[in-house]
Protein backbone atom coordinates (compact mmCIF):
# COMPACT_ATOMS: atom_id res chain seq x y z
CA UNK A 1 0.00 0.00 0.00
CA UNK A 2 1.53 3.05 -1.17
CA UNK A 3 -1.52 5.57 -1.17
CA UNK A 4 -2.25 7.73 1.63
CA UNK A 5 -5.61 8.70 2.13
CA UNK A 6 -6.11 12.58 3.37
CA UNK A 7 -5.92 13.97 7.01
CA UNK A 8 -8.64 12.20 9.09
CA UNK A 9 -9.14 15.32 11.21
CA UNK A 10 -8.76 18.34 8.72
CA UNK A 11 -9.14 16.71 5.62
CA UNK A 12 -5.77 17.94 4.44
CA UNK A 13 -4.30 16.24 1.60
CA UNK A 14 -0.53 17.63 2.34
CA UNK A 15 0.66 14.25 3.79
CA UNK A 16 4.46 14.05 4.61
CA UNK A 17 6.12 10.63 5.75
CA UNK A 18 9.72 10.53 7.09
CA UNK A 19 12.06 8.98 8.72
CA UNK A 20 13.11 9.65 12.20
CA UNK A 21 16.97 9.02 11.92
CA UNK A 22 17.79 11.03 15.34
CA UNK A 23 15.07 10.35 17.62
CA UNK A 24 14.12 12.18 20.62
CA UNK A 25 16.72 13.03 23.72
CA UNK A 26 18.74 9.87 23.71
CA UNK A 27 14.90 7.96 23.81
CA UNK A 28 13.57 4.97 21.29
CA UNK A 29 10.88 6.18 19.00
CA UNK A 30 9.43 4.76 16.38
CA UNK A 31 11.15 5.10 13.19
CA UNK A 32 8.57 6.22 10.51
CA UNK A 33 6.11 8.93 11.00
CA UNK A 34 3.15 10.25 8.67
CA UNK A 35 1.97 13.02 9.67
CA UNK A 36 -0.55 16.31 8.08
CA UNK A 37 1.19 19.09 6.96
CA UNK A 38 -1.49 21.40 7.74
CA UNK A 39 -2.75 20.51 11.17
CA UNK A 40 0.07 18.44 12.38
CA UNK A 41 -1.98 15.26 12.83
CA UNK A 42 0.88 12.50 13.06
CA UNK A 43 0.73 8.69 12.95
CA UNK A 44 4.21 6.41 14.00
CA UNK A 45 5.09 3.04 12.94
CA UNK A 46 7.93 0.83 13.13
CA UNK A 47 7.88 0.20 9.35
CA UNK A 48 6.32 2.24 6.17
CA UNK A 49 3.85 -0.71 5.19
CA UNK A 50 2.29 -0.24 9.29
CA UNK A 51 2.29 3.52 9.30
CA UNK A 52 0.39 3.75 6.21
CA UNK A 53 -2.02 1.34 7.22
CA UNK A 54 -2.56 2.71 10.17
CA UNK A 55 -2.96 6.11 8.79
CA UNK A 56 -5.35 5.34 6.53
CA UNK A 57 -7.57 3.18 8.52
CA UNK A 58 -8.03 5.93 11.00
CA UNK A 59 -9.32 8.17 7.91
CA UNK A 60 -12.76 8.63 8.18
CA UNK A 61 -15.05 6.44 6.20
CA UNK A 62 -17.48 8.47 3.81
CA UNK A 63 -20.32 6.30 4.74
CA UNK A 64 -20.33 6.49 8.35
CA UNK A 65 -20.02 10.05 8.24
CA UNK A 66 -22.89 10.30 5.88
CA UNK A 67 -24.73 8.41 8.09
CA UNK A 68 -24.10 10.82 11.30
CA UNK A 69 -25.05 13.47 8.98
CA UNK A 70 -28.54 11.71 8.49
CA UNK A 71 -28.64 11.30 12.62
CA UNK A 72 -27.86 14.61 12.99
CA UNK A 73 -30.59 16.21 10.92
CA UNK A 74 -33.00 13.66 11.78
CA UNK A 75 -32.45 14.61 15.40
CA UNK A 76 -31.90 18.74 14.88
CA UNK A 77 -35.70 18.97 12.51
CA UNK A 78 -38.17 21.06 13.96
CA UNK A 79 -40.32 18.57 13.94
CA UNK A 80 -39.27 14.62 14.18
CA UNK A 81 -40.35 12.03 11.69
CA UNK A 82 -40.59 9.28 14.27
CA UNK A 83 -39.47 6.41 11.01
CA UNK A 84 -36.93 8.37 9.93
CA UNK A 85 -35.23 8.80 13.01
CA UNK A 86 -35.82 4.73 13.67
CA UNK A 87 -34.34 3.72 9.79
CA UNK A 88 -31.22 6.16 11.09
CA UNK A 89 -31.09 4.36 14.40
CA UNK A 90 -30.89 0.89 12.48
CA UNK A 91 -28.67 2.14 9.54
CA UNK A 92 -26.22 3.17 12.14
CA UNK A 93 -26.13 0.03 14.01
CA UNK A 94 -26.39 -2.02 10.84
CA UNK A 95 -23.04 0.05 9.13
CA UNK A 96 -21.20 -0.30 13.13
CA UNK A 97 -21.83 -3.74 12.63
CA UNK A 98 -20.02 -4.05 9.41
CA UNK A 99 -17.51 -1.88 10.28
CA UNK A 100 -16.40 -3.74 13.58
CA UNK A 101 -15.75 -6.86 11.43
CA UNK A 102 -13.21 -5.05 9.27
């Protein structure tokens, strides 16, 4: 896996990886960091192939967020639709589901 997906807090797509060849006061750290140029978001591994998996899989995945979205304006109408808010309810739980066996 050589693709990085963007920043999973900001969104930023100015991703840098390195290596880090002096490490930090004498103490062990990991030795390959990805991190978001923009809001400094970092993730460590020990080797590129863990960092960028580890990076990416704490990107955000479109559909869940989609799915808060639909919670959230179910929830914030003026006035609730009582099946809409239950067919959120269940898509949530239904795309948790799927997501915890990943």
């Amino acid at each position: 896996m050589n693709e990085l997906k963007p920043c999973p807090f900001c969104g930023g797509t100015r991703i840098f990886t390195e290596p880090d060849e002096y490490g930090s006061g004498g103490q062990w750290v990991t030795p390959i960091h990805v991190g978001c140029s923009d809001c400094k978001a970092e993730q460590m591994g020990d080797t590129k192939a863990e960092v960028f998996e580890r990076w990416n899989r704490r990107a955000a995945d479109e559909r869940l967020a989609a799915q808060l979205r639909e919670c959230a304006d179910t929830l914030g109408a003026d006035q609730i639709d009582e099946q809409r808010a239950m067919r959120a309810y269940a898509d949530s739980v239904k795309l948790l589901d799927e997501l915890k066996e990943k």
